[in-house]
PDB file of N, CA and C in Angstrom:
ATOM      1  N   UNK A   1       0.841  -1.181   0.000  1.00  0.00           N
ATOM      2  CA  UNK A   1       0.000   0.000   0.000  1.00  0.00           C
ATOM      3  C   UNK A   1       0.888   1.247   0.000  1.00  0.00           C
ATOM      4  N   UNK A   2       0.625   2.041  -0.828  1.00  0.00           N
ATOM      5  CA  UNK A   2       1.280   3.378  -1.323  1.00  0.00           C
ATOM      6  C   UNK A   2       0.725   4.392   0.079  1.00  0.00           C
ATOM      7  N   UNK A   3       1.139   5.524   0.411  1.00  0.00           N
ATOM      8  CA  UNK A   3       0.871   6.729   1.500  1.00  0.00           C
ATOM      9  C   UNK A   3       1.666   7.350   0.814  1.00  0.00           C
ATOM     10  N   UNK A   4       1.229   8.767   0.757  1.00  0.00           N
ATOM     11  CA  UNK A   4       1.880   9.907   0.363  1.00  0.00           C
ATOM     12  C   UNK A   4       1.388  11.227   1.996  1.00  0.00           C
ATOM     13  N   UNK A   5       2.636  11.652   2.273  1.00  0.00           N
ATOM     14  CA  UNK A   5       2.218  12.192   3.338  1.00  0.00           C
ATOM     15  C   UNK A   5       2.631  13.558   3.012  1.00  0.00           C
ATOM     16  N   UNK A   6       1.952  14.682   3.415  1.00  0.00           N
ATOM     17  CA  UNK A   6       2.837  16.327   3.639  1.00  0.00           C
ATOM     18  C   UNK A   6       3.289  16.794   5.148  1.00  0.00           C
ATOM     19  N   UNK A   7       4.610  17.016   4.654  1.00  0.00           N
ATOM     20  CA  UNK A   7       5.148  17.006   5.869  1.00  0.00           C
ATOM     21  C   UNK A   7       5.992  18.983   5.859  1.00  0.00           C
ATOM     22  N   UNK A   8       6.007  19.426   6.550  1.00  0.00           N
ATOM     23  CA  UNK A   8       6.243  20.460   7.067  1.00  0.00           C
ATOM     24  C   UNK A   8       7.972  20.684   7.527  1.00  0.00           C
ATOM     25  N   UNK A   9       8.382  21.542   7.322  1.00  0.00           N
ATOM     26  CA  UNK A   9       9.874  21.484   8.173  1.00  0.00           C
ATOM     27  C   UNK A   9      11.201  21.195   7.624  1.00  0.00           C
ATOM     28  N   UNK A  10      10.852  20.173   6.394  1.00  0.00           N
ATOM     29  CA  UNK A  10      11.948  19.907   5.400  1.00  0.00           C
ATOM     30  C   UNK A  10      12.487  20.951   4.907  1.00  0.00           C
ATOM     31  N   UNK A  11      13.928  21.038   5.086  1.00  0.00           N
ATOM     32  CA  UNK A  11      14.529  22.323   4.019  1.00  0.00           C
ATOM     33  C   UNK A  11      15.860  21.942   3.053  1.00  0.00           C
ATOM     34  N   UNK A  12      16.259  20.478   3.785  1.00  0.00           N
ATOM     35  CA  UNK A  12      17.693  20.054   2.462  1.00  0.00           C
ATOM     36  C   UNK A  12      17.474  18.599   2.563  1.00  0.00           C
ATOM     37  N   UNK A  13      18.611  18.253   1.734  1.00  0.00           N
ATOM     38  CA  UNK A  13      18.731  16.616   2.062  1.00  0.00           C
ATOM     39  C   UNK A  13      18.395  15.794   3.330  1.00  0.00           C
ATOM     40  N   UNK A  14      19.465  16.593   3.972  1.00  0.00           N
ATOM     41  CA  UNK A  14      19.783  16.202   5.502  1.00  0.00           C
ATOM     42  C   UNK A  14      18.240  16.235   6.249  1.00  0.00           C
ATOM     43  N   UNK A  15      17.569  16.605   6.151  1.00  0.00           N
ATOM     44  CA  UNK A  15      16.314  16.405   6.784  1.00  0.00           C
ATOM     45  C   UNK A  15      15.524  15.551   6.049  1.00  0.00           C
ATOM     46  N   UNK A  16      15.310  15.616   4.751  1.00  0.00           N
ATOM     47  CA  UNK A  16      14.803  14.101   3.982  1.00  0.00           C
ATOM     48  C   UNK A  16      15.155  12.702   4.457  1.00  0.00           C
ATOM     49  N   UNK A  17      16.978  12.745   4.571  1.00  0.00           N
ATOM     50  CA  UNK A  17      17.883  11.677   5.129  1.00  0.00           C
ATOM     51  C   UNK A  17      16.766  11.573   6.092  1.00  0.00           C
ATOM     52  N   UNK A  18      16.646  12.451   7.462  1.00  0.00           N
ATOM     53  CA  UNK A  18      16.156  12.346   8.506  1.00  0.00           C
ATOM     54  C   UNK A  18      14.871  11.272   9.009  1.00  0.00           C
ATOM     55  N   UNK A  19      14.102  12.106   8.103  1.00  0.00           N
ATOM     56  CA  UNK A  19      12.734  11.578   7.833  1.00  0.00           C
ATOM     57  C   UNK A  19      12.775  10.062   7.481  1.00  0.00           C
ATOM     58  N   UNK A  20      13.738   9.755   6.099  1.00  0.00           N
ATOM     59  CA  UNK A  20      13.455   8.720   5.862  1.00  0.00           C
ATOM     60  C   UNK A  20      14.040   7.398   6.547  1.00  0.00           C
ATOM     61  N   UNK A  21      14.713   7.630   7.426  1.00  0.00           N
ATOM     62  CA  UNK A  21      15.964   7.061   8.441  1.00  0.00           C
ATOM     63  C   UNK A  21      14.653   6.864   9.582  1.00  0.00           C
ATOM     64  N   UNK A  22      13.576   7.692   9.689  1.00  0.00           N
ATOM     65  CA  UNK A  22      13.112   7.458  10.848  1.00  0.00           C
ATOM     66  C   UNK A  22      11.787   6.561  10.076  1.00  0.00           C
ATOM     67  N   UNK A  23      10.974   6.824   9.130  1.00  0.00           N
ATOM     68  CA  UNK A  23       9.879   6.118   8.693  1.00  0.00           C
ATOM     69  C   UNK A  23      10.501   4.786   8.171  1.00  0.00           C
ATOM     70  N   UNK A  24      12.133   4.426   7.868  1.00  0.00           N
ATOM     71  CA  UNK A  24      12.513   3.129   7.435  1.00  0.00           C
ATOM     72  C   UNK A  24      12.850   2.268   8.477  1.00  0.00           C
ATOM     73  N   UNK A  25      12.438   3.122   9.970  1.00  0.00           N
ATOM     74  CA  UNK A  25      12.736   1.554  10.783  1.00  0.00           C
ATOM     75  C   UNK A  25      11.390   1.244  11.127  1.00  0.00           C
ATOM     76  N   UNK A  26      10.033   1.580  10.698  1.00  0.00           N
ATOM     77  CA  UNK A  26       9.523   1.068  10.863  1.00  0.00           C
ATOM     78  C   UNK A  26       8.836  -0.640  10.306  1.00  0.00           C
ATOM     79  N   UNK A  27       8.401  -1.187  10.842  1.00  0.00           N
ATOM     80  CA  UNK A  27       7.885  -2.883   9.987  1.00  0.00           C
ATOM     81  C   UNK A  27       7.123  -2.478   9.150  1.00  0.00           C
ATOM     82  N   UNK A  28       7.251  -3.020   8.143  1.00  0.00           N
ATOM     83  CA  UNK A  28       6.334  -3.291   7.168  1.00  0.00           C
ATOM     84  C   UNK A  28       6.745  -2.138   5.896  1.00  0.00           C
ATOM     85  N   UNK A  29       7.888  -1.053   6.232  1.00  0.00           N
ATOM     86  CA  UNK A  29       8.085  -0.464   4.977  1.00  0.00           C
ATOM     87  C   UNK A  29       9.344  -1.349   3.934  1.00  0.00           C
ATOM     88  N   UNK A  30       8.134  -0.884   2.583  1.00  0.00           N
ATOM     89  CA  UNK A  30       9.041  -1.583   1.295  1.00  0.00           C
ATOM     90  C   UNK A  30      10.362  -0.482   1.057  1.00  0.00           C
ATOM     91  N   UNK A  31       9.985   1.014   1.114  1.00  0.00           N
ATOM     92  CA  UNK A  31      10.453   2.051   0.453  1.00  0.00           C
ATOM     93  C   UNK A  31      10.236   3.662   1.590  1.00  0.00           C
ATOM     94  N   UNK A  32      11.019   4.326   0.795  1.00  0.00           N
ATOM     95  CA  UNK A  32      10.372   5.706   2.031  1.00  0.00           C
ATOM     96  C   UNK A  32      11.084   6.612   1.112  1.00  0.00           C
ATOM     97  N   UNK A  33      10.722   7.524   0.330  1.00  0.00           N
ATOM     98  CA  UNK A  33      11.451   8.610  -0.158  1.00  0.00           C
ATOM     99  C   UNK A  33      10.544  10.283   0.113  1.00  0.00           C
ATOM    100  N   UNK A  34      11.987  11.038   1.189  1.00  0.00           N
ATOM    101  CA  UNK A  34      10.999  12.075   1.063  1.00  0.00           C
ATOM    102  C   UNK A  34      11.565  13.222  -0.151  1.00  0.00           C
ATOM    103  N   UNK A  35      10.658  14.211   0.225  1.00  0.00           N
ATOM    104  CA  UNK A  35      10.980  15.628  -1.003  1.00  0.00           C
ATOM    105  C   UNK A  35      10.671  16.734  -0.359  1.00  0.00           C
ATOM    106  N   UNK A  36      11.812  17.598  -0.138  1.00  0.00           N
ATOM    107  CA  UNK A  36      11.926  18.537   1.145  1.00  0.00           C
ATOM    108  C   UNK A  36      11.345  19.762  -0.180  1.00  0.00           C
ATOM    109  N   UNK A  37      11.292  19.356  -1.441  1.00  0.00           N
ATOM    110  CA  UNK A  37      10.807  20.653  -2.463  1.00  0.00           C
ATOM    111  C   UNK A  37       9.359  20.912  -2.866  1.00  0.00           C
ATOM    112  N   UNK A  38       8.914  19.238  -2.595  1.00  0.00           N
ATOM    113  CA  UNK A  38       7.134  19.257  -2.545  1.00  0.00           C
ATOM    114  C   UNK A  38       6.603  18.695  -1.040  1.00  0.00           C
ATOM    115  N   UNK A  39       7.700  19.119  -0.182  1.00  0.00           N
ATOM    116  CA  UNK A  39       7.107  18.685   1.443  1.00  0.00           C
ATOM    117  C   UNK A  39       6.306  17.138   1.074  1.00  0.00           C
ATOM    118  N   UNK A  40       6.633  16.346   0.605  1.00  0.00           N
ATOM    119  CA  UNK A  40       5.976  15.130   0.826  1.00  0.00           C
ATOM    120  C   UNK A  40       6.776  14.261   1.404  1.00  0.00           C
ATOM    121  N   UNK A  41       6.394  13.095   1.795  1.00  0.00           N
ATOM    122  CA  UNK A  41       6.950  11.832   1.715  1.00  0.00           C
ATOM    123  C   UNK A  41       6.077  10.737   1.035  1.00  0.00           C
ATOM    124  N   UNK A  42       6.757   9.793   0.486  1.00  0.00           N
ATOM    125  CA  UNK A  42       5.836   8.805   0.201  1.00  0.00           C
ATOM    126  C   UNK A  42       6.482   7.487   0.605  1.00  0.00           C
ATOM    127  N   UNK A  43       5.381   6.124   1.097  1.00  0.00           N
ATOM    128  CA  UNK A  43       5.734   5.937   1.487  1.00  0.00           C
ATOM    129  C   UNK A  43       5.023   4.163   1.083  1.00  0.00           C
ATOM    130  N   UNK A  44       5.911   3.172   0.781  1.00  0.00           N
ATOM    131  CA  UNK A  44       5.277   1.730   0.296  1.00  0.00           C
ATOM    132  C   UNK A  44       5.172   0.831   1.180  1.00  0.00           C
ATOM    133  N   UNK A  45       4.708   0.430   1.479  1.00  0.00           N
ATOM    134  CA  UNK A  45       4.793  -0.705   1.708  1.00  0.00           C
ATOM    135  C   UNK A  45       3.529  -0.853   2.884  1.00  0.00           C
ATOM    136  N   UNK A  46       3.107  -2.034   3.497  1.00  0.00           N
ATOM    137  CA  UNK A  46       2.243  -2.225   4.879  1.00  0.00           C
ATOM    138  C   UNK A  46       2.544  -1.631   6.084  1.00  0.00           C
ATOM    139  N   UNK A  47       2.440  -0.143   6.281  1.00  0.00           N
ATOM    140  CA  UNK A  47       2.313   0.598   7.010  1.00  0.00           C
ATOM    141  C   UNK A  47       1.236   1.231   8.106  1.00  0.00           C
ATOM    142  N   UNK A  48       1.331   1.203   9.363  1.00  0.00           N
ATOM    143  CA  UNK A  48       0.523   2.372  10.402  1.00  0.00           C
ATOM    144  C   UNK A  48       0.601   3.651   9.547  1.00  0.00           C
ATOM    145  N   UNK A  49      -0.244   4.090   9.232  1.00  0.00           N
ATOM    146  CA  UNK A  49      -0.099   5.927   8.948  1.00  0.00           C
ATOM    147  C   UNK A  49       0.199   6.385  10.092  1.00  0.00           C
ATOM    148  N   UNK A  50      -0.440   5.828  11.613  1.00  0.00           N
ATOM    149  CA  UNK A  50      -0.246   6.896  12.924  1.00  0.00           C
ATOM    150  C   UNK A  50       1.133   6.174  13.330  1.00  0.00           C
ATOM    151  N   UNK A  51       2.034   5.300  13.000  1.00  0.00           N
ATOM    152  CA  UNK A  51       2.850   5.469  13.152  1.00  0.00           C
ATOM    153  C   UNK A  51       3.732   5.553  12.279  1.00  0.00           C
ATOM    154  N   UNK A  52       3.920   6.373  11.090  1.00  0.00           N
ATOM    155  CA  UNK A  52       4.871   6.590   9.979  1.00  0.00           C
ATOM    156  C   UNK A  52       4.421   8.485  10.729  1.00  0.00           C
ATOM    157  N   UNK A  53       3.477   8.680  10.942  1.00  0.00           N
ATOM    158  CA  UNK A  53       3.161  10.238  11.483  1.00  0.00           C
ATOM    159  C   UNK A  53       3.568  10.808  12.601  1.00  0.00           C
ATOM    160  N   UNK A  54       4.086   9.595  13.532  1.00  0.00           N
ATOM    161  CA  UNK A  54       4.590   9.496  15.053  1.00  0.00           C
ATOM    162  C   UNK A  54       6.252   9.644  14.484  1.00  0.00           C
ATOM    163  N   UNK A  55       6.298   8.843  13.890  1.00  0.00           N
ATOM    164  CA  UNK A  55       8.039   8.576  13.323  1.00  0.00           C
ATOM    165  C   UNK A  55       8.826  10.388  13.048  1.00  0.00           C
ATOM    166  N   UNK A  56       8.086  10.337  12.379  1.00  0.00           N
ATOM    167  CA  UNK A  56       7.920  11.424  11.517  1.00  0.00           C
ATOM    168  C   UNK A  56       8.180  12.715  12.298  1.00  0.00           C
ATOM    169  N   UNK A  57       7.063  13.125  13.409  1.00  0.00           N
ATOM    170  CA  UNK A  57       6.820  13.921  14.304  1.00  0.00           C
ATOM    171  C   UNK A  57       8.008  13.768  15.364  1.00  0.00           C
ATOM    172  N   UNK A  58       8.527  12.773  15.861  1.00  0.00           N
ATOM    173  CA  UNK A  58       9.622  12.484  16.235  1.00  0.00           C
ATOM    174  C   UNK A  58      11.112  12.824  15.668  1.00  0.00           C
ATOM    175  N   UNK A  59      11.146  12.762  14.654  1.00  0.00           N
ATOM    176  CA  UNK A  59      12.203  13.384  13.946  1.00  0.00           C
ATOM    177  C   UNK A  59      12.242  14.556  14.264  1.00  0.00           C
ATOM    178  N   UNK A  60      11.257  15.401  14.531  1.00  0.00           N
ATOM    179  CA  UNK A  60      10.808  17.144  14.375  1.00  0.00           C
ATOM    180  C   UNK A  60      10.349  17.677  13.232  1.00  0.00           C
ATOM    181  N   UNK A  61       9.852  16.802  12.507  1.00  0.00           N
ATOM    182  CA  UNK A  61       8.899  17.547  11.666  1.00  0.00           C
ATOM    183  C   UNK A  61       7.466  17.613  11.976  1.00  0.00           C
ATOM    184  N   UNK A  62       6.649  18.465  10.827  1.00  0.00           N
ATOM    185  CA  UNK A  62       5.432  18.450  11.112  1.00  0.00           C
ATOM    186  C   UNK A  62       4.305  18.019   9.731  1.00  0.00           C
ATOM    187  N   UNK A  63       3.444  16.672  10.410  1.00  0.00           N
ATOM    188  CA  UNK A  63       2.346  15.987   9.106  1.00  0.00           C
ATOM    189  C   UNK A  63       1.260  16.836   9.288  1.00  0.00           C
ATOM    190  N   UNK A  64       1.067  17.571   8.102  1.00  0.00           N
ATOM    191  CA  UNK A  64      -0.329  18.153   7.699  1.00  0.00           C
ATOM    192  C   UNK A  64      -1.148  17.295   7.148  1.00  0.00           C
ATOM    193  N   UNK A  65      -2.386  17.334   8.143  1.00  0.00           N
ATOM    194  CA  UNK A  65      -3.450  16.016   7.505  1.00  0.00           C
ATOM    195  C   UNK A  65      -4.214  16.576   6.407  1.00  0.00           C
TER     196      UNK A  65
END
């Protein structure tokens, strides 16, 4: 299952790295690529949304629902 999330806070790589370092330890992801230029992430595989949004929020960013 595909998720595309908007996420808030991204401004270079290094915070994409961030993001995706934190939504890839979760179980069940195939993939995780974010885009600090269209604030998204997207995200494959058998995923929690409330916890790819927890992950996420944890890093210090912010998910706009």
């Amino acid at each position: 299952m595909a998720q595309k999330l908007s996420v808030d806070g991204m401004s270079c790589g290094g915070c994409e790295a961030s993001v995706e370092e934190a939504v890839g330890e979760l179980d069940g992801v195939e993939s995780v690529e974010a885009d600090n230029e269209a604030n998204t992430v997207d995200i494959e595989g058998d995923v929690d949304t409330d916890a790819a949004v927890d992950a996420i929020e944890d890093a210090g960013y912010t998910v706009q629902a």
